[in-house]
N, C-alpha and C. Protein backbone atom coordinates (compact mmCIF):
# COMPACT_ATOMS: atom_id res chain seq x y z
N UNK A 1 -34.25 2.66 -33.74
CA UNK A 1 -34.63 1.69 -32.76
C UNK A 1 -33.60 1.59 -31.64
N UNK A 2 -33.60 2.81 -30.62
CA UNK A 2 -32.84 2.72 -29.78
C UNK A 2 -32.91 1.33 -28.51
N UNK A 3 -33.81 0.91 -28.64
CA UNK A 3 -33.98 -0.30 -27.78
C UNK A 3 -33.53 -1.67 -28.00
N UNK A 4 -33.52 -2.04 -29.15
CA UNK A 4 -32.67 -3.03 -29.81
C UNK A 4 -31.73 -2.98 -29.75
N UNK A 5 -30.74 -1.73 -30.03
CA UNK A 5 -29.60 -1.45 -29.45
C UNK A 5 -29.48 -1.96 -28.09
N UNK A 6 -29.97 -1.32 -27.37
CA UNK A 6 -29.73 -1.04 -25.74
C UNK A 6 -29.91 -2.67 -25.10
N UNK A 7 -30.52 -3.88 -25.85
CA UNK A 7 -30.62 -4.85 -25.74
C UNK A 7 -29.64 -5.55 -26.07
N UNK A 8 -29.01 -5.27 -27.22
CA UNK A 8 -27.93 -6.24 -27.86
C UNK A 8 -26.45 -5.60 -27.60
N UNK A 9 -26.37 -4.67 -26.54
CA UNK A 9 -25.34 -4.16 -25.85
C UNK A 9 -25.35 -4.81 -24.51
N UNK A 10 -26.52 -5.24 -23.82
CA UNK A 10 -26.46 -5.72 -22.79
C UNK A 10 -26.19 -6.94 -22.99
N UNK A 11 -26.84 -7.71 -23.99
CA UNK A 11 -26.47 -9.22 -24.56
C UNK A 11 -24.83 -9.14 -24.66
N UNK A 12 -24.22 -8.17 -25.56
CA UNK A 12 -22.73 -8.18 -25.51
C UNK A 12 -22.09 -8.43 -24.19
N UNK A 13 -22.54 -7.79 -23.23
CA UNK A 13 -21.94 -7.57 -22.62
C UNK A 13 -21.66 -8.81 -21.51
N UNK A 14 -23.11 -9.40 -21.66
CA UNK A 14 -22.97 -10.59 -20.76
C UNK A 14 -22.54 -11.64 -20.96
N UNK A 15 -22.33 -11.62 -22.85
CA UNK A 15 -20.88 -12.57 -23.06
C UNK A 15 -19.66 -12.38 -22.47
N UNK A 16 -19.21 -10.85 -23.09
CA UNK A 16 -17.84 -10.59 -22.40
C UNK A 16 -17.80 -10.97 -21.06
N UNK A 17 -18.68 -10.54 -19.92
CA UNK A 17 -18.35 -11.17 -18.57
C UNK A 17 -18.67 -10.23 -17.91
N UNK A 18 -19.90 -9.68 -17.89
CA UNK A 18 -20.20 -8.87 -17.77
C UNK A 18 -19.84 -7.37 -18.11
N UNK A 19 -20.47 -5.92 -17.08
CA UNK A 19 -20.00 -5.18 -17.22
C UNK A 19 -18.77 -4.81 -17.38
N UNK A 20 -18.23 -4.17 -18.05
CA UNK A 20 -16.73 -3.45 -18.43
C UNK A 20 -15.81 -2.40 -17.77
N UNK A 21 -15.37 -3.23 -16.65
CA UNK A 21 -14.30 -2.40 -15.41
C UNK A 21 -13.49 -0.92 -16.65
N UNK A 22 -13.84 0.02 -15.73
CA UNK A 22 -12.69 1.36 -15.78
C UNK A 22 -12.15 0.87 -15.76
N UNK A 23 -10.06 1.35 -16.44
CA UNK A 23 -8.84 1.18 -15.71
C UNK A 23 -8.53 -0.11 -15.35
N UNK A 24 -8.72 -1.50 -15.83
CA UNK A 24 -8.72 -2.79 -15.10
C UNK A 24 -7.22 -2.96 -14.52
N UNK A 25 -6.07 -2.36 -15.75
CA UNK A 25 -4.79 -2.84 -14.83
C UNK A 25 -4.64 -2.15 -14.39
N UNK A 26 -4.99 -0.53 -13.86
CA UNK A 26 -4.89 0.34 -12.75
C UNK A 26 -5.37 -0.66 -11.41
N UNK A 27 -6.79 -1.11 -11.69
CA UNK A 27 -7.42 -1.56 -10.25
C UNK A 27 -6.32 -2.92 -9.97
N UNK A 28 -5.71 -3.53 -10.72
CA UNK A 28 -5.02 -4.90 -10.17
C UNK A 28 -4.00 -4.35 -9.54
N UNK A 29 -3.07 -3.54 -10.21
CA UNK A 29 -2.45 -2.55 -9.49
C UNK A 29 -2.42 -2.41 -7.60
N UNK A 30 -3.47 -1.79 -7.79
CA UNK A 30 -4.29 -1.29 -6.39
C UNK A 30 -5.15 -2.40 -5.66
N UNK A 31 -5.03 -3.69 -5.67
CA UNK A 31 -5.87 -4.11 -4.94
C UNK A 31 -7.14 -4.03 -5.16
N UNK A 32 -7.29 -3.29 -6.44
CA UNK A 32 -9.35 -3.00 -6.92
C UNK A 32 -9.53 -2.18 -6.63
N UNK A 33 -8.90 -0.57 -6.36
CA UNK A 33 -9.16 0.10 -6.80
C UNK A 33 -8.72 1.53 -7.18
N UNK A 34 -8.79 2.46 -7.42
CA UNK A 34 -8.15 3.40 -8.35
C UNK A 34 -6.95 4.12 -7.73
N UNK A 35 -6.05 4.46 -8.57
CA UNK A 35 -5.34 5.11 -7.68
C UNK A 35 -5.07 6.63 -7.38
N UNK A 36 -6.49 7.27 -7.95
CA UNK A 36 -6.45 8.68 -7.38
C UNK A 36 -6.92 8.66 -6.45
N UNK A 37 -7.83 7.32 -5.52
CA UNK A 37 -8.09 6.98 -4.43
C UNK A 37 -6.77 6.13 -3.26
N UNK A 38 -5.72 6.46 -3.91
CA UNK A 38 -4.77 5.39 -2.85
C UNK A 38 -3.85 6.76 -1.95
N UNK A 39 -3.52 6.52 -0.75
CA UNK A 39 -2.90 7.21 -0.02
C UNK A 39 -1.57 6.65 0.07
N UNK A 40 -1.58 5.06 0.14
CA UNK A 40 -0.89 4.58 0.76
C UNK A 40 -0.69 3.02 0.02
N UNK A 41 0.76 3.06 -0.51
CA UNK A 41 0.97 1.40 -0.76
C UNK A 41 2.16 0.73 -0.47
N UNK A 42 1.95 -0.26 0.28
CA UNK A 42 3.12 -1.16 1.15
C UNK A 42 3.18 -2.19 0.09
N UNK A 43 4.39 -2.98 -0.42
CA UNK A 43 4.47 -3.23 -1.93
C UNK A 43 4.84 -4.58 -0.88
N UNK A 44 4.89 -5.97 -0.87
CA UNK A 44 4.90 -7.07 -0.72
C UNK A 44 6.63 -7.41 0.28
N UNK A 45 7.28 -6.42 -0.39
CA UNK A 45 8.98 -6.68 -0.47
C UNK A 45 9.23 -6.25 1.54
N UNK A 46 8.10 -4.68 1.56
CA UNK A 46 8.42 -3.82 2.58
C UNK A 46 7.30 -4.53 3.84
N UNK A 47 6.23 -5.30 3.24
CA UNK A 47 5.25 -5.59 4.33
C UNK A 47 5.56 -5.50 5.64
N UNK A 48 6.85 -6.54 6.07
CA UNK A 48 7.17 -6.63 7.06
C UNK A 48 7.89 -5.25 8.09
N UNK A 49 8.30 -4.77 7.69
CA UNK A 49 8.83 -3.38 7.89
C UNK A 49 7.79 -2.63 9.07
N UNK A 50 8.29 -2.55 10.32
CA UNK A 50 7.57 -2.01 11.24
C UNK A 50 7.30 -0.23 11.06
N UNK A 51 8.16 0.10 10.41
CA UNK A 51 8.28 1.16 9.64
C UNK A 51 6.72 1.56 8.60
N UNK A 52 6.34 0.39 8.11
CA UNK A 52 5.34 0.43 7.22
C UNK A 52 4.39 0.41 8.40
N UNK A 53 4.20 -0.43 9.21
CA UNK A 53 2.87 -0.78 10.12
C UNK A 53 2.79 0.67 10.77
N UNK A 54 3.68 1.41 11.03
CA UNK A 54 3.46 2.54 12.39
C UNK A 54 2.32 3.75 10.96
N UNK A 55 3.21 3.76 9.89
CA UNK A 55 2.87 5.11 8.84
C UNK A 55 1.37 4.32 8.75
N UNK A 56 1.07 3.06 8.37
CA UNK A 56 -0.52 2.68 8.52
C UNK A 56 -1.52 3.32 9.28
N UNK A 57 -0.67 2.88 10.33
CA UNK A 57 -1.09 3.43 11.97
C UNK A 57 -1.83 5.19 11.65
N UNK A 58 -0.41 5.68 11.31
CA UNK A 58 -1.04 7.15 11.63
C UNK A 58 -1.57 7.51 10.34
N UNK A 59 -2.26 6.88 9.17
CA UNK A 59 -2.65 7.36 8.12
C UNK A 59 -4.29 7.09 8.54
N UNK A 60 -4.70 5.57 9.31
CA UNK A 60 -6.00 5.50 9.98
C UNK A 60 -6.66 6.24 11.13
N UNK A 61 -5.44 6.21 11.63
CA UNK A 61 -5.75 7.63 13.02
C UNK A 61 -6.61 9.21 12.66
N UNK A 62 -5.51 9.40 11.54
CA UNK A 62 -5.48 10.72 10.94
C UNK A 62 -7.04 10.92 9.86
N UNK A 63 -7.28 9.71 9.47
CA UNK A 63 -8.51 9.46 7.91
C UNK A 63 -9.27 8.37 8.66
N UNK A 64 -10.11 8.32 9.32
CA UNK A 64 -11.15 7.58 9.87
C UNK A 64 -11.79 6.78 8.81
N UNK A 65 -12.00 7.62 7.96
CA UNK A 65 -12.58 6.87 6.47
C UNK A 65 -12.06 6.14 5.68
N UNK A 66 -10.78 6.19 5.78
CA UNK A 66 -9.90 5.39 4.61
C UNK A 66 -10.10 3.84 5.17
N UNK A 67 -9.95 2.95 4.40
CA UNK A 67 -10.47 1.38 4.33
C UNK A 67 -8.81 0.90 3.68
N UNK A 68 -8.61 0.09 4.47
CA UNK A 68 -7.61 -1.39 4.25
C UNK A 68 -7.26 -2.00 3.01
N UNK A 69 -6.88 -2.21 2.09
CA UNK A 69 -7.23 -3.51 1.52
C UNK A 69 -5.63 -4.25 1.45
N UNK A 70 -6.04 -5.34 1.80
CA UNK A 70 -5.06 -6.42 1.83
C UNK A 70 -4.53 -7.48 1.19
N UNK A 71 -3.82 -7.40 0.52
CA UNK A 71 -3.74 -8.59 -0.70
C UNK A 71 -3.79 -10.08 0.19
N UNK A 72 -5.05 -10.55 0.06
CA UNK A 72 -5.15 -12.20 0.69
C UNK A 72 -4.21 -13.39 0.17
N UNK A 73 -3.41 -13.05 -1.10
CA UNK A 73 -2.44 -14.52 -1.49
C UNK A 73 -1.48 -14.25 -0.86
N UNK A 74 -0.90 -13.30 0.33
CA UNK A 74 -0.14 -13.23 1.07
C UNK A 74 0.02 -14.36 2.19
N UNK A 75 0.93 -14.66 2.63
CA UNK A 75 0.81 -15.51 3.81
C UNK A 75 0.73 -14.80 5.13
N UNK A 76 -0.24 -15.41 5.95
CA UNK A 76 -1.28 -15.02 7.17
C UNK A 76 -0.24 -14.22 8.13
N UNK A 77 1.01 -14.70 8.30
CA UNK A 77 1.92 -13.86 9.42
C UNK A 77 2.19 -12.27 8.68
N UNK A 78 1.75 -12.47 7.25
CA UNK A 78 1.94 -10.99 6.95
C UNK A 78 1.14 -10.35 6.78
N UNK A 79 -0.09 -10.82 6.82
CA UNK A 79 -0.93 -10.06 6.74
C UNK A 79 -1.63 -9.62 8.12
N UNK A 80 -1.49 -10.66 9.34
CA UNK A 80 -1.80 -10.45 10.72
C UNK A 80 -2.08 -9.33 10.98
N UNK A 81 -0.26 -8.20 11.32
CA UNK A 81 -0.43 -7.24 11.74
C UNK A 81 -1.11 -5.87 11.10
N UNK A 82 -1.86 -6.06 9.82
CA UNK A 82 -2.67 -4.97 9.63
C UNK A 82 -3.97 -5.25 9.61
N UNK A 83 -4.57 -6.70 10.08
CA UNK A 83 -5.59 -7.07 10.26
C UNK A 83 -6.20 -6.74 11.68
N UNK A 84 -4.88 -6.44 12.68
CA UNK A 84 -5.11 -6.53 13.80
C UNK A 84 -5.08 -5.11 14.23
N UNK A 85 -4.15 -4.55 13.27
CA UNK A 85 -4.67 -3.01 13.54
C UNK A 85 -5.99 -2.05 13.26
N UNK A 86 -6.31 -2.89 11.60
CA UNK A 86 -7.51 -2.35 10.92
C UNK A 86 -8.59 -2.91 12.26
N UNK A 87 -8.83 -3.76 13.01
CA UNK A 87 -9.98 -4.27 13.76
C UNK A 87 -9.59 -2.96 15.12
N UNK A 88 -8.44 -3.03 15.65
CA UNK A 88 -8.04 -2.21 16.71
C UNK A 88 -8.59 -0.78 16.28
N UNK A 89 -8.66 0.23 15.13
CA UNK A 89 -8.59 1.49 14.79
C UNK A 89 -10.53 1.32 14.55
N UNK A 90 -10.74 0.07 13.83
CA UNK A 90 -12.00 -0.20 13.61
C UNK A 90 -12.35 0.42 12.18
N UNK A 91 -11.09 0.17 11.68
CA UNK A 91 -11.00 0.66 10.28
C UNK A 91 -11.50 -0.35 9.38
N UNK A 92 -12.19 0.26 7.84
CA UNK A 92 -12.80 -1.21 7.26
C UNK A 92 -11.81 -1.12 6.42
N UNK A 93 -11.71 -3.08 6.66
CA UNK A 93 -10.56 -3.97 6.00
C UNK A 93 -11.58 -4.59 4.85
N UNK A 94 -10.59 -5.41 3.72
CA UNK A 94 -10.70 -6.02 2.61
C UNK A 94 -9.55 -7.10 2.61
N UNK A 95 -10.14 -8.45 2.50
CA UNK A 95 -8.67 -9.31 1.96
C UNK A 95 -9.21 -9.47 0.59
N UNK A 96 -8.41 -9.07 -0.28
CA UNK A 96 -8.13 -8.93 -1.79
C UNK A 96 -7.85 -10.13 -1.91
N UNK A 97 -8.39 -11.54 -2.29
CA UNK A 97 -8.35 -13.42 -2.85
C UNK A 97 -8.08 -13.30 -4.05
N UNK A 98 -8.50 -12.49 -5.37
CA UNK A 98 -8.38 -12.62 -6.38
C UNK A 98 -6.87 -13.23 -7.03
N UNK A 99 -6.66 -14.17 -8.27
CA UNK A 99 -5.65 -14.48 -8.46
C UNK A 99 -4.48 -13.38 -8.93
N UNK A 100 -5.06 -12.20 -9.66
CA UNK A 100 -4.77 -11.54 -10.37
C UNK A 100 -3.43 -10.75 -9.65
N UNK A 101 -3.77 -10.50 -8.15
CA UNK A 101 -3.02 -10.06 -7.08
C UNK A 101 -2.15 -11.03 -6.69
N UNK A 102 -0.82 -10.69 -7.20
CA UNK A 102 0.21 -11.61 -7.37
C UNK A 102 1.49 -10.74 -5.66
N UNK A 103 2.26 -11.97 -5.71
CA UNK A 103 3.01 -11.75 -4.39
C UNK A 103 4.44 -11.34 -4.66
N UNK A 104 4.96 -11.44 -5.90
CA UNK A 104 6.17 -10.54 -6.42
C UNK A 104 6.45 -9.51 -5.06
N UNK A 105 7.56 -9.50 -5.20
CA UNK A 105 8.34 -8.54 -3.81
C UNK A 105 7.79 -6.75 -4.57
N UNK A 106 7.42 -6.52 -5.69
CA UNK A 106 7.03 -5.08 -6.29
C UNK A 106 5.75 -4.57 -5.97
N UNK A 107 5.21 -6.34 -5.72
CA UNK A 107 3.60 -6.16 -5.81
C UNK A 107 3.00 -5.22 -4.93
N UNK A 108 2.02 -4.87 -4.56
CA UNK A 108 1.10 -4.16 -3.52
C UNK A 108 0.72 -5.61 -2.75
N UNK A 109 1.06 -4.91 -1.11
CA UNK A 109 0.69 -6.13 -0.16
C UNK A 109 -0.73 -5.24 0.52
N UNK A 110 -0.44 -4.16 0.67
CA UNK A 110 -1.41 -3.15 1.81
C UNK A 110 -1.65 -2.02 0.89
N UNK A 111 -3.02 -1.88 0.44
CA UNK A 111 -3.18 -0.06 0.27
C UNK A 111 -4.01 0.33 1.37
N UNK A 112 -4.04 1.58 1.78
CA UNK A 112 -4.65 2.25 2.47
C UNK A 112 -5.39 3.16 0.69
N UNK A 113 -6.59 2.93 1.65
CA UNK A 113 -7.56 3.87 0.20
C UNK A 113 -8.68 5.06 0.80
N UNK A 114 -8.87 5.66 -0.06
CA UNK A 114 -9.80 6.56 0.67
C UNK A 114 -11.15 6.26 -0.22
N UNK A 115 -12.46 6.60 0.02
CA UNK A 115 -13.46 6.75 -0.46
C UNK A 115 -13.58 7.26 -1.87
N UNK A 116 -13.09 8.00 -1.92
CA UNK A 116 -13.10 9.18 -3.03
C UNK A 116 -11.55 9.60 -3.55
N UNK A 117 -11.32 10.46 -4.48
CA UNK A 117 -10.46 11.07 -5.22
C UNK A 117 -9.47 12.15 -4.25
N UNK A 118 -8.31 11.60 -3.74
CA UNK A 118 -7.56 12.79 -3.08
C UNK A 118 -5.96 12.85 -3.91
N UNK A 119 -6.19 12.32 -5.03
CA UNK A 119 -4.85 12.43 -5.39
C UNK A 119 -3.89 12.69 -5.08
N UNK A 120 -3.13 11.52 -4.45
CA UNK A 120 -1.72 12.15 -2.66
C UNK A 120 -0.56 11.67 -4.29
N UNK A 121 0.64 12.41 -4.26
CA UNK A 121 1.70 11.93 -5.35
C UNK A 121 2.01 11.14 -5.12
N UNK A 122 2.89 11.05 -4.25
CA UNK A 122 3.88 9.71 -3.95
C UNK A 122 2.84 8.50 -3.12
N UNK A 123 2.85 7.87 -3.11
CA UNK A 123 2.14 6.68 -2.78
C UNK A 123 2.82 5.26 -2.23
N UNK A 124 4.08 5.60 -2.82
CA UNK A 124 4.89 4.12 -2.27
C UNK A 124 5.43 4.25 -0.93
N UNK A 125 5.15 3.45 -0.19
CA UNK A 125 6.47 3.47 1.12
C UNK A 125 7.30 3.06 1.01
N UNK A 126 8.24 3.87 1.80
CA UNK A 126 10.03 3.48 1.54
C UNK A 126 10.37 3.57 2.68
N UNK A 127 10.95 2.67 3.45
CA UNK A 127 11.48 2.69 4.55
C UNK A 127 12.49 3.89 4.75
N UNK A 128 12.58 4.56 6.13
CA UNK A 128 13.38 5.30 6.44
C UNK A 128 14.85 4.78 6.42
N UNK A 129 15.44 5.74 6.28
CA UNK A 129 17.31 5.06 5.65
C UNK A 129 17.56 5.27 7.36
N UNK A 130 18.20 4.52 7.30
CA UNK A 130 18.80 4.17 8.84
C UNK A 130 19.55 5.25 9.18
N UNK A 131 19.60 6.04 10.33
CA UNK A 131 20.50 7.09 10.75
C UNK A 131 22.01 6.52 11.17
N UNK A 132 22.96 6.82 10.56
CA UNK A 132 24.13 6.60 10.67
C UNK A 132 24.58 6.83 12.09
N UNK A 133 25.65 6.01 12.41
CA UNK A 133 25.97 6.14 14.16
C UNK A 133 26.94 6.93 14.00
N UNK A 134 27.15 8.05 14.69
CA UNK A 134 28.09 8.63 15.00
C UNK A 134 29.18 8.00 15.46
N UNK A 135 30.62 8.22 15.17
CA UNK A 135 31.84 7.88 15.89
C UNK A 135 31.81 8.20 17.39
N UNK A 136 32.33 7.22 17.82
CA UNK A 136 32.58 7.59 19.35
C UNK A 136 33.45 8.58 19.39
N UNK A 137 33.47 9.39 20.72
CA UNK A 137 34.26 10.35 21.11
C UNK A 137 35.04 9.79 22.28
N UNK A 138 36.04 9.64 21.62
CA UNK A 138 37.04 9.19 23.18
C UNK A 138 38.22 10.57 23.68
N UNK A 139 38.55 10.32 24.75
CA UNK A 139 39.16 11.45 25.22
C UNK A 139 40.32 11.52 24.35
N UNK A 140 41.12 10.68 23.90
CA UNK A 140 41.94 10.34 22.98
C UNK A 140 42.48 10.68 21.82
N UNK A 141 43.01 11.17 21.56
CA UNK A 141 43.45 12.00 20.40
C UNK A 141 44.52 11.32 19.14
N UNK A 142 44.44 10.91 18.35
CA UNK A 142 45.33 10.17 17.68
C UNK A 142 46.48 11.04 17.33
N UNK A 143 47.73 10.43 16.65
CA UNK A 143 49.01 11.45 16.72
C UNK A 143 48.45 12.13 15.77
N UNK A 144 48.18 12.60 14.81
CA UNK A 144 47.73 13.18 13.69
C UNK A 144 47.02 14.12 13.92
N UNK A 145 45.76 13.86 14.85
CA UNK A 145 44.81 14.66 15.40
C UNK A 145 45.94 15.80 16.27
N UNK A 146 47.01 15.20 17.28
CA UNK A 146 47.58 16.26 18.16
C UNK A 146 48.66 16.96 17.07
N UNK A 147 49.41 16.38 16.02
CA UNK A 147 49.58 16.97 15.56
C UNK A 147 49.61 18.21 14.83
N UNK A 148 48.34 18.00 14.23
CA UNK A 148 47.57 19.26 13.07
C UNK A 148 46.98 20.01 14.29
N UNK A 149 46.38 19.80 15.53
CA UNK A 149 45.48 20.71 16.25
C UNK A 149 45.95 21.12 17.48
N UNK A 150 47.23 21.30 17.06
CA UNK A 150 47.75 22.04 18.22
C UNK A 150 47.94 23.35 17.77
């Protein structure tokens, strides 16, 4: 009696709470959703990082298709500037409300996602390390310097 079955699986199921998410702490992870679909994740700590907004920039430029999602328990000044870019590029955005999406400085603030499966490795952004300033060059030579280089 395959139908009785197929009945009292659906009954199960609508106790549990419905259907039964793939991967659930993968998708909390991600904003909801998988991460052989993520290109791109700006973790809560880096949001602000203009550094993060430009690599956004050229990951929507570059993937017309890829979609936003935005963790919504963020506060609004941080989430602004990728709201204002996703509308500018005309890229589709998501604010992620769920509680589950927590604001920890580790957390995911921004994924960039694609449609489908492109499995990119690295996924986290890391700000570029600041280029060290070179010493000035003065005409000047310290005694040490005229010393040894003469």
């Amino acid at each position: 009696m395959p139908n009785e079955n197929n009945v009292q699986d659906r009954l199960d199921q609508a106790m549990n709470g419905g259907t039964p998410q793939i991967n659930p702490d993968e998708q909390r992870q991600y904003l909801g959703t998988f991460r052989e679909r993520v290109a791109l994740v700006v973790s809560v700590r880096e949001v602000g990082n203009d550094a993060a907004i430009k690599q956004v920039r050229q990951l929507l430029e570059q993937h017309s298709n890829y979609s936003v999602l935005i963790n919504g328990n963020l506060d609004s000044a941080l989430q602004s500037p990728y709201l204002k870019l996703a509308g500018e590029l005309h890229a589709k955005f998501t604010l992620k409300n769920n509680a589950d999406y927590g604001t920890a400085a580790d957390q995911a603030a921004v994924v960039i996602a694609a449609p489908n499966a492109i499995n990119v490795e690295s996924i986290a952004f890391h700000a570029p390390a600041p280029q060290p300033e070179e010493p000035q060059k003065s005409g000047h030579q310290s005694f040490w310097q005229r010393l040894f280089h003469h």
